[in-house]
Protein backbone atom coordinates (compact mmCIF):
# COMPACT_ATOMS: atom_id res chain seq x y z
CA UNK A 1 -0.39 -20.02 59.39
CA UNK A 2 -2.99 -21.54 57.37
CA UNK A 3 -6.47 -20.32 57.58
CA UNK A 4 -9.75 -22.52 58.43
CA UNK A 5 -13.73 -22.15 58.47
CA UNK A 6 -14.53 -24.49 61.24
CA UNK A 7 -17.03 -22.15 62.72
CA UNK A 8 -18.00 -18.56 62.07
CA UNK A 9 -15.52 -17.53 65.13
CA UNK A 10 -12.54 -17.96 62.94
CA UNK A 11 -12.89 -15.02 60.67
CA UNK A 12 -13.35 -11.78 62.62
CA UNK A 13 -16.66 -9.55 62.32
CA UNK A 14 -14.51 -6.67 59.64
CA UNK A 15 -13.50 -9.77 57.63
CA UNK A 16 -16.88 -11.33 58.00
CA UNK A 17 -18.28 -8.17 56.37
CA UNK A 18 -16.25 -7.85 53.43
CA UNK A 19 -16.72 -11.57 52.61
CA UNK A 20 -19.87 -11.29 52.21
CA UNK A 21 -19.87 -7.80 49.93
CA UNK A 22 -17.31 -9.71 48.29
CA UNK A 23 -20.18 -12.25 47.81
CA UNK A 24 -22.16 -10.07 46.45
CA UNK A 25 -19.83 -8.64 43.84
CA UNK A 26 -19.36 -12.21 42.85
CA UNK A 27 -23.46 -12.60 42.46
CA UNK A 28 -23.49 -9.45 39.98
CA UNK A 29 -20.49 -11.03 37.94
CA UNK A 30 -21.42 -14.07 38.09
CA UNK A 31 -25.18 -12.98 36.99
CA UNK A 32 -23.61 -11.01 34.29
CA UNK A 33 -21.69 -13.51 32.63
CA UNK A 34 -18.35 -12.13 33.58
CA UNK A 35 -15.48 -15.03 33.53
CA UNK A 36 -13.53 -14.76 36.78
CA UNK A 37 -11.09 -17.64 37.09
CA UNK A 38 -8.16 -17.08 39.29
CA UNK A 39 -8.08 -20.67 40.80
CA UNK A 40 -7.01 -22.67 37.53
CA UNK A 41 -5.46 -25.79 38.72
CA UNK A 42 -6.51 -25.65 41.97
CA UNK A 43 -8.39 -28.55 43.45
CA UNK A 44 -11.01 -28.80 46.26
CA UNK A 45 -11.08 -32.41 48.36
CA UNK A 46 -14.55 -32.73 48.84
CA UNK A 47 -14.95 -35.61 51.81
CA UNK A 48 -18.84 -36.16 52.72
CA UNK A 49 -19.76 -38.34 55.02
CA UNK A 50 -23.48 -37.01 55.46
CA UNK A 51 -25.73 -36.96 52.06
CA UNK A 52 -25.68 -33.68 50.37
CA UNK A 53 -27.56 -32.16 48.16
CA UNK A 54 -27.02 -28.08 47.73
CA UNK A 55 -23.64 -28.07 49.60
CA UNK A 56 -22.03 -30.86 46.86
CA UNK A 57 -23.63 -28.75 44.16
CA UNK A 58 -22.37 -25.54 45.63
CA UNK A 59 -19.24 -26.11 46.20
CA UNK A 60 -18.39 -28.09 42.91
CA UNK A 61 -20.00 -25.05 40.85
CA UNK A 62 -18.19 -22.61 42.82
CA UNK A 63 -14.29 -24.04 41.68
CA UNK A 64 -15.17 -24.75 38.75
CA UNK A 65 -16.43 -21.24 38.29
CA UNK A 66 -13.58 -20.53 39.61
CA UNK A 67 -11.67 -22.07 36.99
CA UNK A 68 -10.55 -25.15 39.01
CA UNK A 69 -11.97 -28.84 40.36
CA UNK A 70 -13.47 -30.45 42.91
CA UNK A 71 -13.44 -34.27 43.81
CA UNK A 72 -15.79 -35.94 45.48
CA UNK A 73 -14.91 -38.31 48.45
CA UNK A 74 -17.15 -40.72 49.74
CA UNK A 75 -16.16 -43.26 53.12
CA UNK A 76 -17.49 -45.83 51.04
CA UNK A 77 -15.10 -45.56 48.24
CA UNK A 78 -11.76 -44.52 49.66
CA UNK A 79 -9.84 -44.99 52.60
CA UNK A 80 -11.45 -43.03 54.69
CA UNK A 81 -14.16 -45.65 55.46
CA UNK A 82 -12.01 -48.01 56.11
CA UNK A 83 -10.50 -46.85 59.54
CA UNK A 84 -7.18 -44.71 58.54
CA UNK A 85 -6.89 -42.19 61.12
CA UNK A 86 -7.81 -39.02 60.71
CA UNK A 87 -4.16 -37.43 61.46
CA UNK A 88 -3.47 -39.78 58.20
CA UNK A 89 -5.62 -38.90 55.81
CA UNK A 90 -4.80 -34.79 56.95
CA UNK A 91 -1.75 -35.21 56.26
CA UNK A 92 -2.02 -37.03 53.01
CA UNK A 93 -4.31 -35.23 51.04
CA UNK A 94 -3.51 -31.66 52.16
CA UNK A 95 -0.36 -32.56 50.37
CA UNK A 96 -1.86 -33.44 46.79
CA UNK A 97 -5.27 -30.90 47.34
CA UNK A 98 -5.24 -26.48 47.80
CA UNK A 99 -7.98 -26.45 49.81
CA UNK A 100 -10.74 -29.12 52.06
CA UNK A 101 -14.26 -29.06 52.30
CA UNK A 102 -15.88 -31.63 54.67
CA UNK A 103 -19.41 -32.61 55.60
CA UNK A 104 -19.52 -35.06 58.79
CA UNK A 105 -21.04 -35.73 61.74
CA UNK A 106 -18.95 -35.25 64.70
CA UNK A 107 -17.65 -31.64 65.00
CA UNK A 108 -13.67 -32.99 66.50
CA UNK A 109 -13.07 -34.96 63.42
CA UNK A 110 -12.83 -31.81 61.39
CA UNK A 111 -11.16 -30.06 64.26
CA UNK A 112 -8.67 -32.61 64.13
CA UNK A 113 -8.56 -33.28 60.37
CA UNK A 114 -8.03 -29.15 60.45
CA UNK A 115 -4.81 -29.36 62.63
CA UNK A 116 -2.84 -31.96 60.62
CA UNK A 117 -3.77 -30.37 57.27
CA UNK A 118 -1.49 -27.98 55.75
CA UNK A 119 -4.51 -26.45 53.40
CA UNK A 120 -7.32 -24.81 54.43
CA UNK A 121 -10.66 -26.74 56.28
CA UNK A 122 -14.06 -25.64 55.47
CA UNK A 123 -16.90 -27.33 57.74
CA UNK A 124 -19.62 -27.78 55.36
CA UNK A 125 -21.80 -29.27 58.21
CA UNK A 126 -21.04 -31.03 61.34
CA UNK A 127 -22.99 -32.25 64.65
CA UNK A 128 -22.28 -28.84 66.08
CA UNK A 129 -22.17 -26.08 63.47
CA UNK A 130 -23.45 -24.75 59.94
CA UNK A 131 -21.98 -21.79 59.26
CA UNK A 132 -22.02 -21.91 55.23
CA UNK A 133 -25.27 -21.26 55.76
CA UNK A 134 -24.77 -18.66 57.77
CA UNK A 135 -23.28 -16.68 55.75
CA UNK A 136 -25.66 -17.45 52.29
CA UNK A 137 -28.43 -16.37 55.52
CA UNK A 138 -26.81 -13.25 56.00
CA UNK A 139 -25.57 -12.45 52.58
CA UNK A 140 -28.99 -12.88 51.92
CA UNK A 141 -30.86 -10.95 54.39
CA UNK A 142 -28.40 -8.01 53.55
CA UNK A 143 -29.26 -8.39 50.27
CA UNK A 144 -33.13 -7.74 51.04
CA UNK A 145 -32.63 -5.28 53.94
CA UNK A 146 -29.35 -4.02 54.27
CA UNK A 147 -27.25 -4.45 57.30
CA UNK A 148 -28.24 -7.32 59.75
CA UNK A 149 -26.77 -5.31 62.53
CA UNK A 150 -28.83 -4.44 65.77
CA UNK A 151 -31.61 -6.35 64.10
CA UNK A 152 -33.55 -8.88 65.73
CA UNK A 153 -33.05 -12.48 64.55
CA UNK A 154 -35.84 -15.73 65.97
CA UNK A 155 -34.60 -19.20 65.59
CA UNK A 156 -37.67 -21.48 66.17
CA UNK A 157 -37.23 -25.10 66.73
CA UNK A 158 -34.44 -27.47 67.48
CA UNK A 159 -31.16 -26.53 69.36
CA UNK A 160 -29.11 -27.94 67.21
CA UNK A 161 -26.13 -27.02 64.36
CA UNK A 162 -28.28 -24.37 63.27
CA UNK A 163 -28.85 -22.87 66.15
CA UNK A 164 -25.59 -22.85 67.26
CA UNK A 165 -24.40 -21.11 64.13
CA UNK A 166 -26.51 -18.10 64.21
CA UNK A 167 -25.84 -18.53 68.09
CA UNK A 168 -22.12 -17.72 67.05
CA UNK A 169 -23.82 -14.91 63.92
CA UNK A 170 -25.48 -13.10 66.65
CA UNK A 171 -21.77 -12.32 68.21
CA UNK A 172 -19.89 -11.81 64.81
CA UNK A 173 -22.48 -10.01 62.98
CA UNK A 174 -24.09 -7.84 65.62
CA UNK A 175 -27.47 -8.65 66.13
CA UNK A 176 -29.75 -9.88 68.85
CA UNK A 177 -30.95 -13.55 68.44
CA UNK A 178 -34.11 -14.82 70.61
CA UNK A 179 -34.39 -18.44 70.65
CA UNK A 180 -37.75 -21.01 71.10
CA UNK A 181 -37.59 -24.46 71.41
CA UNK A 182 -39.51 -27.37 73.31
CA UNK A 183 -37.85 -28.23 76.63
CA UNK A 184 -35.32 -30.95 76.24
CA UNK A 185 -33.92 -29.33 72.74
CA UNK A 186 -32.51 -26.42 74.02
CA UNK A 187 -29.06 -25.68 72.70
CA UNK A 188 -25.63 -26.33 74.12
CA UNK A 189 -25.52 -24.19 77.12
CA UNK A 190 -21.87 -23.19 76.94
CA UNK A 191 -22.18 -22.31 72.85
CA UNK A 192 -25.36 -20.38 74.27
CA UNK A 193 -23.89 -18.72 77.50
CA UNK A 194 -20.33 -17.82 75.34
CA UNK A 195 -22.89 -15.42 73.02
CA UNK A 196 -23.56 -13.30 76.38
CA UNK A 197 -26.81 -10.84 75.85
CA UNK A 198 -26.59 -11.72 72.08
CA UNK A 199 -28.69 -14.59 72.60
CA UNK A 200 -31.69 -15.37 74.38
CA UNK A 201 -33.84 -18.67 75.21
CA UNK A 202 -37.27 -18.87 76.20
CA UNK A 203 -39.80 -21.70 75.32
CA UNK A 204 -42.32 -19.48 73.35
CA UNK A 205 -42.21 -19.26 70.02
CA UNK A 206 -44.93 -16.15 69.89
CA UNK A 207 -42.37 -14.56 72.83
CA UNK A 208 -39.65 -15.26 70.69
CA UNK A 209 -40.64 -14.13 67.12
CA UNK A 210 -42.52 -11.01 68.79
CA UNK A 211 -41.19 -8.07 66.77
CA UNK A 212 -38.23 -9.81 64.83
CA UNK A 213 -36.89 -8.47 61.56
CA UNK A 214 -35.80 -12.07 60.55
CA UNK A 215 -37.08 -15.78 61.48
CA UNK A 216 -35.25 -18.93 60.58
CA UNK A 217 -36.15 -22.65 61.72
CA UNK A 218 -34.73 -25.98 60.32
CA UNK A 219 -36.38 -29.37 60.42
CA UNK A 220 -37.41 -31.14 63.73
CA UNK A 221 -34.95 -34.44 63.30
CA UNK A 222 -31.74 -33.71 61.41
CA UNK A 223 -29.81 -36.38 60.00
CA UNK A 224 -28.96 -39.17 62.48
CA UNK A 225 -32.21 -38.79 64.44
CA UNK A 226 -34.98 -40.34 62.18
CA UNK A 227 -35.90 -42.79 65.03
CA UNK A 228 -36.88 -40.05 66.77
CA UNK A 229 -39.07 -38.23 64.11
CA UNK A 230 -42.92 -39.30 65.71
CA UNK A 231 -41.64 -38.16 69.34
CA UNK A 232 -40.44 -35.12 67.81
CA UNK A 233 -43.87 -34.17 65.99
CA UNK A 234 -45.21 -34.61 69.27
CA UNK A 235 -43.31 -32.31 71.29
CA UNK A 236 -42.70 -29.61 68.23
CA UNK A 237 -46.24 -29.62 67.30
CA UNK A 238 -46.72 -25.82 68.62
CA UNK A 239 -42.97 -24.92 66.95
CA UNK A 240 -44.53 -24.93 63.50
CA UNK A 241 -43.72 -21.32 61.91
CA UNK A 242 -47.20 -20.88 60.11
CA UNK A 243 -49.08 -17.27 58.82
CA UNK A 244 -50.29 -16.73 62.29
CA UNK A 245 -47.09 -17.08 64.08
CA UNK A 246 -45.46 -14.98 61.18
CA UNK A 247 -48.09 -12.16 61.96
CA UNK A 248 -46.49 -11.62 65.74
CA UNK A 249 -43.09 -10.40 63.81
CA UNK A 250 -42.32 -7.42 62.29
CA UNK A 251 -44.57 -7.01 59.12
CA UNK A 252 -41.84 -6.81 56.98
CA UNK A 253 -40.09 -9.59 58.43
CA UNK A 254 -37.97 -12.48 56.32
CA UNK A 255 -38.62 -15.83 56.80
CA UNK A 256 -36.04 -18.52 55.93
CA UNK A 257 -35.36 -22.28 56.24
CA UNK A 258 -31.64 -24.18 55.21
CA UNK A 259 -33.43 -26.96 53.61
CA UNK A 260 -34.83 -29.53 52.79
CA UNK A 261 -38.00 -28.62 54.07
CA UNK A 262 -40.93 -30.66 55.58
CA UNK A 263 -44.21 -28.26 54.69
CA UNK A 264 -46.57 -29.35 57.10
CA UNK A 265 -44.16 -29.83 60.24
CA UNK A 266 -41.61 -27.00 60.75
CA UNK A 267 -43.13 -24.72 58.35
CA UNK A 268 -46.36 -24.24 56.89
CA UNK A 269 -46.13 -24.29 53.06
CA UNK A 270 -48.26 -20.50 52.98
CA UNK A 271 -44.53 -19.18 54.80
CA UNK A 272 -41.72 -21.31 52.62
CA UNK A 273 -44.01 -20.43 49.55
CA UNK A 274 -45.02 -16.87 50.46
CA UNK A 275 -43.93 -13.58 49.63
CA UNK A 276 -41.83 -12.97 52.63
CA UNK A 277 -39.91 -16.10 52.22
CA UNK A 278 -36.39 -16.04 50.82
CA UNK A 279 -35.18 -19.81 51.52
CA UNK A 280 -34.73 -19.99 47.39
CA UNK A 281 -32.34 -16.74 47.37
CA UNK A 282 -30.68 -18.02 50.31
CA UNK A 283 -30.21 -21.64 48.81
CA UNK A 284 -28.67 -19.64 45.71
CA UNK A 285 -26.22 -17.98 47.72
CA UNK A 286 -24.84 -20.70 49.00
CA UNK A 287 -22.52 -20.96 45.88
CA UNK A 288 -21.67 -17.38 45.92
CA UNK A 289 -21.02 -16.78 49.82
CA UNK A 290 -18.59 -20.44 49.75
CA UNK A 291 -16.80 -18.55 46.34
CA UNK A 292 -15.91 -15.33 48.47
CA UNK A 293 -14.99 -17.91 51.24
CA UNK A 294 -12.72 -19.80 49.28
CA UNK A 295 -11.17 -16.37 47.58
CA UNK A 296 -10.63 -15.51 51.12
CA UNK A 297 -9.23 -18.69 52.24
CA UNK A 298 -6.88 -19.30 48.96
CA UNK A 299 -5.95 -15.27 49.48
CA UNK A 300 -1.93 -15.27 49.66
């Protein structure tokens, strides 16, 4: 049965784990300038349909690192742009490619490009869920303080793919996420009420962040909502995760953002640029958590 990374769900908490120590091991080699190629001539389809700048980058390092290629496939120069179905295109390049990365907007086209493909599906960002960056998040956090386990996580800000995806962390890794955002942004409810006592909602980000280990936001309009930017100012103007708010965590508490950031609005440039911040280790491990991914994925 072939394997896919639609959401974090689909690789169990154990495996979850050893991916990212896996991750790790690949840092230190990869740091050290150890060659570790056991992917030549394989090929990654790389189909973006949202602008990209660290996942692209990320993922093309990481196979070629790897000792095999990645091709990038844009809407606007194949067929895929041009209304082939979706069942189609599956079924075509699954046939010619050893593995699929894809970057879109709604979350059923890459459930549906996953079940008519006979290689493995990465979501590297859809309407609904993140999770690449979930795991460079963790991987990095673990890095820093060890186990994320029975720690307490704050998302601050929008309900959205972000929030969904350490929604679904809190479950597979263990730890308890609170959640603040403005009324009217809260997250899907069933994504939220699936996590149980995980994960927690209130509308307070000084409630929320109280005591927490780790805090993560993400910008206030995501791509697809720009119309919407001034409104959202408005409404997220007390959502900004500045020194002050920072002071109501834990003192050692980690601070991190998925990028690109907007200093001034969701963050205050004192907290991305500060000493607790680790958005630039996090952005780094992007390459190496999506390298143990793909090992694991590609594993026979």
């Amino acid at each position: 049965m072939t394997k896919h990374f639609l959401t974090l769900l689909d690789i169990d908490p154990a495996n979850l784990d050893s991916l990212l120590q896996r991750a790790i091991e690949l840092k230190r080699m990869q740091h050290a300038g150890e060659r570790f190629a056991p992917f030549s001539g394989k090929v990654m389809g790389m189909i973006f349909d949202k602008s990209s700048t660290r996942t692209r980058v990320s993922f093309e390092t990481g196979m070629a690192q790897f000792g095999g290629h990645a091709i990038f496939l844009s809407p606007r120069d194949t067929q895929l742009g041009r209304g082939e179905p979706i069942e189609d295109s599956a079924r075509v390049l699954s046939r010619m490619v050893d593995i699929i990365m894809i970057r879109t907007y709604a979350h059923d086209y890459i459930e549906t490009f996953a079940r008519y493909s006979r290689v493995p599906v990465i979501n590297a960002l859809t309407d609904s869920y993140h999770p690449c960056q979930l795991l460079a998040d963790v991987q990095t956090f673990v890095e820093h303080r060890g186990s994320v386990a029975g720690k307490t996580v704050c998302w601050i800000g929008d309900g959205n793919n972000m929030c969904h995806s350490y929604i679904n962390a809190a479950r597979q890794f263990g730890f308890k996420l609170r959640i603040a955002t403005p009324v009217g942004y809260e997250p899907d409810a069933d994504i939220l009420a699936a996590a149980g006592d995980s994960a927690w909602l209130c509308h307070d980000p000084v409630e929320a962040i109280s005591g927490a280990d780790f805090v993560a936001t993400d910008v206030w309009a995501s791509m697809g909502q720009e119309e919407e930017q001034k409104e959202r100012e408005r409404k997220f103007a007390d959502f900004q995760v500045t020194a002050e708010l920072m002071s109501h965590a834990k003192e050692n508490a980690l601070f991190t953002h998925c990028l690109p950031a907007h200093r001034g609005e969701e963050v205050a440039a004192e907290v991305i640029d500060g000493p607790r911040s680790i958005v630039w280790d996090a952005a780094e491990n992007r390459l190496h958590a999506q390298k143990a991914l793909i090992e694991y994925l590609l594993a026979k």
